[in-house]
C-alpha atoms as a PDB file:
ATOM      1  CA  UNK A   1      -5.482 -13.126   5.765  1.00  0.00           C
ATOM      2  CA  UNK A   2      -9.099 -14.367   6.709  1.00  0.00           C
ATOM      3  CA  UNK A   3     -10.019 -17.121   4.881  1.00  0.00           C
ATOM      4  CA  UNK A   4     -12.704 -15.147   2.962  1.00  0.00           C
ATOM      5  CA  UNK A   5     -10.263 -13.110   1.263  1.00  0.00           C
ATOM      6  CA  UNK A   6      -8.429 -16.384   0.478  1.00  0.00           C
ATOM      7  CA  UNK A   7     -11.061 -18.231  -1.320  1.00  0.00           C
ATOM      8  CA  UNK A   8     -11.798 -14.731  -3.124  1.00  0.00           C
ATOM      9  CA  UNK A   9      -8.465 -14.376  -4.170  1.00  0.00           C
ATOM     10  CA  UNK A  10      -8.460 -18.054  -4.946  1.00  0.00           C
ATOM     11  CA  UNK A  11     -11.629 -17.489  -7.261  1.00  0.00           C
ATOM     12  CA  UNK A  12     -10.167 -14.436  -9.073  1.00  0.00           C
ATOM     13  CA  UNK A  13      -7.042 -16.316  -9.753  1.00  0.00           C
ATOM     14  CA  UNK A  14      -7.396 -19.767 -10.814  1.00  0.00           C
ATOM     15  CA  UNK A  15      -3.885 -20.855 -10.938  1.00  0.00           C
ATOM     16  CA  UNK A  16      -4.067 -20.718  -6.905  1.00  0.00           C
ATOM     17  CA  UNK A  17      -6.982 -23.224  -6.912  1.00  0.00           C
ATOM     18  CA  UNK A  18      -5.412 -26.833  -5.084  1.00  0.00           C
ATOM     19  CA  UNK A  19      -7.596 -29.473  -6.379  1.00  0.00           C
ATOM     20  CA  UNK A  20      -6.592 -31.262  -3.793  1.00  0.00           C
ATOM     21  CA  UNK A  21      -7.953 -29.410  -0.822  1.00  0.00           C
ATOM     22  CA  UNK A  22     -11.085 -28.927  -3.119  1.00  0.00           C
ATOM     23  CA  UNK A  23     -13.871 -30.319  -0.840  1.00  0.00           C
ATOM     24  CA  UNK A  24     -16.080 -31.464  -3.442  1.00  0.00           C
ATOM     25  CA  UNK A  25     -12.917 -33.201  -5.165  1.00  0.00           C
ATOM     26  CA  UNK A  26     -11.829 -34.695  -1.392  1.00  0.00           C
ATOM     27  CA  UNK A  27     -15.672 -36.053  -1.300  1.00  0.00           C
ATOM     28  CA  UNK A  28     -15.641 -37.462  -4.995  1.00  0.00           C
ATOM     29  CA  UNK A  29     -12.414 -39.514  -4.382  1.00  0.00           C
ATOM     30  CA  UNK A  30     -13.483 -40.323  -0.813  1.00  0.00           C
ATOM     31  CA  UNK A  31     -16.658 -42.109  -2.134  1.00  0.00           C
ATOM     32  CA  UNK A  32     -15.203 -43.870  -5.032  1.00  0.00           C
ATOM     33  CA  UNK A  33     -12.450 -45.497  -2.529  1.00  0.00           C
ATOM     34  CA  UNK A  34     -15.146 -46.683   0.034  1.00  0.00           C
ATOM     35  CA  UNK A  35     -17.486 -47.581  -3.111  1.00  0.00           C
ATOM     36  CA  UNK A  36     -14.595 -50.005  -4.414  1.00  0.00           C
ATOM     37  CA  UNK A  37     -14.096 -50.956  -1.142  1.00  0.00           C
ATOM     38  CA  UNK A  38     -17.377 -52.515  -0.826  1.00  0.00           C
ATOM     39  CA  UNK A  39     -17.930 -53.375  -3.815  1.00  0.00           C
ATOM     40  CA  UNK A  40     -15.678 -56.359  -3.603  1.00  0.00           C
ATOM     41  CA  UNK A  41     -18.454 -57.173  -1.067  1.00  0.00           C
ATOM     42  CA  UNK A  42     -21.076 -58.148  -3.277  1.00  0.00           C
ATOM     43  CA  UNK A  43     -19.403 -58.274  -7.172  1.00  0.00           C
ATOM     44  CA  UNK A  44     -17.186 -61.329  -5.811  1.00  0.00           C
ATOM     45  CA  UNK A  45     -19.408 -63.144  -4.028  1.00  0.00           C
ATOM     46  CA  UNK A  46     -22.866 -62.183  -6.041  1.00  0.00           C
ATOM     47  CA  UNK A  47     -21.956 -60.927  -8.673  1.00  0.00           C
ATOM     48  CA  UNK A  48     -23.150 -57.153  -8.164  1.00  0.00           C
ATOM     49  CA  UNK A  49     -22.179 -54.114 -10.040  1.00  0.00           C
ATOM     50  CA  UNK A  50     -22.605 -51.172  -7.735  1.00  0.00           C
ATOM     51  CA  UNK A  51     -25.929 -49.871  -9.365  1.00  0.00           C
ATOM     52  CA  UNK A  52     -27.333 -53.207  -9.325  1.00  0.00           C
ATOM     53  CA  UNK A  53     -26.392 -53.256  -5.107  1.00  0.00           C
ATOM     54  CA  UNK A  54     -27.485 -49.746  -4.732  1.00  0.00           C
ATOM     55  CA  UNK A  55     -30.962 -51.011  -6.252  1.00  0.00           C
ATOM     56  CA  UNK A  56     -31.464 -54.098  -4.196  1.00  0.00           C
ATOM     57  CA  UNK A  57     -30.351 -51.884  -0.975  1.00  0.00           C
ATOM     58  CA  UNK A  58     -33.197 -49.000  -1.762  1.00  0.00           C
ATOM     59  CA  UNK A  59     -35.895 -52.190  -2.809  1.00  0.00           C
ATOM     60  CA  UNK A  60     -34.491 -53.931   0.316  1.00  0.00           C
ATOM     61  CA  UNK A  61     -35.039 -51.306   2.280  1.00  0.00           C
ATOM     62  CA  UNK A  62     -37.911 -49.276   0.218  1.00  0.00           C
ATOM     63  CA  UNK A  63     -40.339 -51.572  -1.587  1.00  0.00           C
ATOM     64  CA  UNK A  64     -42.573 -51.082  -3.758  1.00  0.00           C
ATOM     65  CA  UNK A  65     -40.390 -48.120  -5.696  1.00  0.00           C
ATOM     66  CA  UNK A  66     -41.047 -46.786  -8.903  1.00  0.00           C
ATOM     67  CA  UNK A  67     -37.829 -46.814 -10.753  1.00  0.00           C
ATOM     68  CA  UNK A  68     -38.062 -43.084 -10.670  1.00  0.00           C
ATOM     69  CA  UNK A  69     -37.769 -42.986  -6.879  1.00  0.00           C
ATOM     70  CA  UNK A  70     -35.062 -45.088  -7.057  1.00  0.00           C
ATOM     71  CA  UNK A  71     -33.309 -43.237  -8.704  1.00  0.00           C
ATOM     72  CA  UNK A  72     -34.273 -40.361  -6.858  1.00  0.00           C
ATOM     73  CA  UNK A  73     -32.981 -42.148  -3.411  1.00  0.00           C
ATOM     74  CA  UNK A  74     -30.161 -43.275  -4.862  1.00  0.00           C
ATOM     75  CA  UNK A  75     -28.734 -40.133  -7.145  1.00  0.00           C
ATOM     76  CA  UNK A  76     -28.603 -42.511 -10.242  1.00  0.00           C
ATOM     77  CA  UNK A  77     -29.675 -41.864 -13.606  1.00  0.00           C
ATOM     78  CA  UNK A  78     -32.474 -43.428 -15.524  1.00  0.00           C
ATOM     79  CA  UNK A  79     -30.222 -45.476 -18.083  1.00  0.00           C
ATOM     80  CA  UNK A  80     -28.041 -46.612 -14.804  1.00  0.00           C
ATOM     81  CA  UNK A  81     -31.197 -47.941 -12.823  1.00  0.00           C
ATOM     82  CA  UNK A  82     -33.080 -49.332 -16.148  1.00  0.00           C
ATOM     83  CA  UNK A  83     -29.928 -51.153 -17.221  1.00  0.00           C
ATOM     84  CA  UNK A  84     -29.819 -52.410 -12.900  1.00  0.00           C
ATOM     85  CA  UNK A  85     -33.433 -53.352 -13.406  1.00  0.00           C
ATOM     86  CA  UNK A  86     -33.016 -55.238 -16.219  1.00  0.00           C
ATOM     87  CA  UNK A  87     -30.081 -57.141 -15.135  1.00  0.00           C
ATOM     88  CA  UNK A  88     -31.629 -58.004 -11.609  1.00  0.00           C
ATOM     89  CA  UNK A  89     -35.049 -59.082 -13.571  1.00  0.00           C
ATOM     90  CA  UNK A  90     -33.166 -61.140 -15.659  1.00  0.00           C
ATOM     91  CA  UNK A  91     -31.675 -62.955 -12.677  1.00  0.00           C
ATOM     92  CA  UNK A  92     -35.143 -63.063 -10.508  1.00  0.00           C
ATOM     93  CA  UNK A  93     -33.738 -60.973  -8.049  1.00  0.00           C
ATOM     94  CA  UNK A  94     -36.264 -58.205  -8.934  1.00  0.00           C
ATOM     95  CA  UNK A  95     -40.177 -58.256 -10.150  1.00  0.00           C
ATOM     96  CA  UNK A  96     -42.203 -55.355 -11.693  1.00  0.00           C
ATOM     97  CA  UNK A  97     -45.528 -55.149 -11.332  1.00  0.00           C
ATOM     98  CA  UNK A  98     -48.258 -52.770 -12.069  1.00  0.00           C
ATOM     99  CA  UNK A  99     -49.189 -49.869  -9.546  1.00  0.00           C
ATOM    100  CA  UNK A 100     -52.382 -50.720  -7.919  1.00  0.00           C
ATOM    101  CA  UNK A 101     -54.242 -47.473  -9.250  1.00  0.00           C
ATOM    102  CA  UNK A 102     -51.818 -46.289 -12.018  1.00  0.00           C
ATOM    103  CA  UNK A 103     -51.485 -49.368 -14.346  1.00  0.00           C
ATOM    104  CA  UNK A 104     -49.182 -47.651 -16.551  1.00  0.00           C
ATOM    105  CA  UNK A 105     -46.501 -47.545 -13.814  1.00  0.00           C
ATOM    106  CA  UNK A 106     -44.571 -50.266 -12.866  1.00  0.00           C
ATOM    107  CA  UNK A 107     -43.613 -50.983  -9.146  1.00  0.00           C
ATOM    108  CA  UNK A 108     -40.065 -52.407  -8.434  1.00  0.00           C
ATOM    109  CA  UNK A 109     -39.585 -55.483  -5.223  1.00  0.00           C
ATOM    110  CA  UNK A 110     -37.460 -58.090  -4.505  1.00  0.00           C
ATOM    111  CA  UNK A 111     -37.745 -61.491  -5.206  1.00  0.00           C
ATOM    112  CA  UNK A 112     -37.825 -63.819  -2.542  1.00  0.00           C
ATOM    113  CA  UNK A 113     -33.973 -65.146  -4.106  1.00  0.00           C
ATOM    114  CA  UNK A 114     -33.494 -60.577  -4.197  1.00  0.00           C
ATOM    115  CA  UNK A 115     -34.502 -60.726  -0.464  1.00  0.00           C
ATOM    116  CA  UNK A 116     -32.286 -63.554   0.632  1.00  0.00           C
ATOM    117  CA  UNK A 117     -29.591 -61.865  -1.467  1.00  0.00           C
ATOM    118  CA  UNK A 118     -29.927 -58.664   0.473  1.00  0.00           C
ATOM    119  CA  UNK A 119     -29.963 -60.241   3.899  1.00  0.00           C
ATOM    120  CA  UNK A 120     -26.795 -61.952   2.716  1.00  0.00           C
ATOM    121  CA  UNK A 121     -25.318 -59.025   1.672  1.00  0.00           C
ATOM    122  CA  UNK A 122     -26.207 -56.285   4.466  1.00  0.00           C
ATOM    123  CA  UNK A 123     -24.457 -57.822   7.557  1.00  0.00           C
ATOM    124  CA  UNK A 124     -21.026 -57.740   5.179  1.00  0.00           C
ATOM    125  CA  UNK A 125     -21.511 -54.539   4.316  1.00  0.00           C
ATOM    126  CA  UNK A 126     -22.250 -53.551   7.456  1.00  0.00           C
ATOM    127  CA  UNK A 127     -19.238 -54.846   9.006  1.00  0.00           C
ATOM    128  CA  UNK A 128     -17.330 -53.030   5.970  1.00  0.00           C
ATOM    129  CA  UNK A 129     -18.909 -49.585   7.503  1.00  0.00           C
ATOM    130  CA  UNK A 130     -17.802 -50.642  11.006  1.00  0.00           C
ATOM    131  CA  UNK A 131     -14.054 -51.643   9.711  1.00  0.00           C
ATOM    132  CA  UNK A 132     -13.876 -48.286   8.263  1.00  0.00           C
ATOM    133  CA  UNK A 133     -15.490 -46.113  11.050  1.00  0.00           C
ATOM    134  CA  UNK A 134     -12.820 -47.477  13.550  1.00  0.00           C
ATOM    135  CA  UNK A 135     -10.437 -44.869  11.921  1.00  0.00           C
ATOM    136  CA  UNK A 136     -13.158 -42.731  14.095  1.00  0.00           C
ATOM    137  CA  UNK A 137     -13.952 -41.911  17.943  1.00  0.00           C
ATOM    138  CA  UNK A 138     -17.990 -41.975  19.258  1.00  0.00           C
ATOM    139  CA  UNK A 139     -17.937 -38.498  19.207  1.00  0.00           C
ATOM    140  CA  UNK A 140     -16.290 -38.158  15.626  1.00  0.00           C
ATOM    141  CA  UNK A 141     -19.203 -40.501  13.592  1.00  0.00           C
ATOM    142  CA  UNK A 142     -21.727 -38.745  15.651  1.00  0.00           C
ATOM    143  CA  UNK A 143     -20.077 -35.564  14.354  1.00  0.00           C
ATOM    144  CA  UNK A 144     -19.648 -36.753  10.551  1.00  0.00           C
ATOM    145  CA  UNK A 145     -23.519 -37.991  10.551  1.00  0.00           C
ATOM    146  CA  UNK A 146     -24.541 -34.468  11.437  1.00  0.00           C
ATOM    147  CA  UNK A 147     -21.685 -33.059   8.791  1.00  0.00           C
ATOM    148  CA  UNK A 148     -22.989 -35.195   6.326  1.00  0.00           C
ATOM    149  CA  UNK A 149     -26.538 -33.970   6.728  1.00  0.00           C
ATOM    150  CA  UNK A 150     -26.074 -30.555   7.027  1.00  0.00           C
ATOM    151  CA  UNK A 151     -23.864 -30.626   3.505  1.00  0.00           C
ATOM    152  CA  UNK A 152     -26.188 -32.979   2.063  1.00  0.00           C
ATOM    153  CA  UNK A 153     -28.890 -30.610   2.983  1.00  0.00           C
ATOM    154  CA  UNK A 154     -26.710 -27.422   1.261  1.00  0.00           C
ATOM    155  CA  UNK A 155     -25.906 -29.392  -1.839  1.00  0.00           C
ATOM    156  CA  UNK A 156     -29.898 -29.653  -1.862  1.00  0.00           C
ATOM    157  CA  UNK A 157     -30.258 -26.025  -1.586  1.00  0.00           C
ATOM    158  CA  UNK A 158     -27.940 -25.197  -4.096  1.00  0.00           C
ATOM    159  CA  UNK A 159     -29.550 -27.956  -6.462  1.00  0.00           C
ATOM    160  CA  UNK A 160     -32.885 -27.144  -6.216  1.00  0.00           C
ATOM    161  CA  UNK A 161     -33.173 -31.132  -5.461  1.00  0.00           C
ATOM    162  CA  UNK A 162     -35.537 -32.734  -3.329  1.00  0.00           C
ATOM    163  CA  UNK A 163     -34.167 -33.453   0.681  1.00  0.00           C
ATOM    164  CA  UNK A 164     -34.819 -37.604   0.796  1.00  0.00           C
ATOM    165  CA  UNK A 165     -32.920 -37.934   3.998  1.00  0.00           C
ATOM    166  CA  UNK A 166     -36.316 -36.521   6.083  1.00  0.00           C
END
């Protein structure tokens, strides 16, 4: 059998559906074990909950964000990145300020101590992405960037969301 008429008979009958060959499933669990994985990173030696990294590395890389792009560049949702915010402000890690010709929005940016915190914390996680891309040849990570865009890209499509990787 093709494996059209597998994944329709598969959709017909839900008692043949394997979770665990269930791409979005194999991507879910694949992103919460590298997520822990790095996470130890920064919550050990800085303290960091994920969100609160995942906001210093879009202002690290991105400043000058609305909280609303953050959380558009980083898939999180508004009570995730407002509770970040308000941890990292509380620590002087991050400063709002008001938009230079909107005064009613508020811009996101590092501290200086936020900046020194994510030079700190880049080169480990860096190394964490090499350590785990060893499992893969030259040709493989060239191949699972241009995977990863091309289903980040459908995922988009089927969303309705806006592409940010462009």
């Amino acid at each position: 059998m093709n494996d059209r008429t597998d994944d329709a008979r598969a959709a017909e009958n839900p008692a043949d559906f394997a979770l665990e060959s269930f791409v979005p499933y194999r991507l879910s669990l694949l992103s919460n074990t590298v997520s822990e994985g790095i996470a130890a990173t920064y919550r050990d030696a800085h303290g960091l909950s994920v969100t609160e990294w995942r906001v210093v590395a879009i202002l690290g890389r991105f400043a000058g964000l609305t909280a609303s792009d953050v959380m558009a560049r980083g898939a999180m949702d508004k009570v995730a990145v407002s509770r970040a915010v308000g941890r990292l402000e509380s620590r002087d890690l991050v400063r709002r300020t008001a938009h230079a010709s909107d005064g009613r929005r508020m811009v996101l940016k590092l501290s200086r101590a936020g900046v020194r915190l994510f030079n700190q914390v880049v080169p480990r996680a860096r190394d964490y992405e090499r350590r785990l891309l060893e499992a893969l040849s030259g040709g493989e990570r060239a191949e699972l960037d241009r995977l990863l865009d091309k289903l980040q890209r459908g995922a988009d499509a089927l969303d309705g969301g806006d592409d940010l990787t462009a």
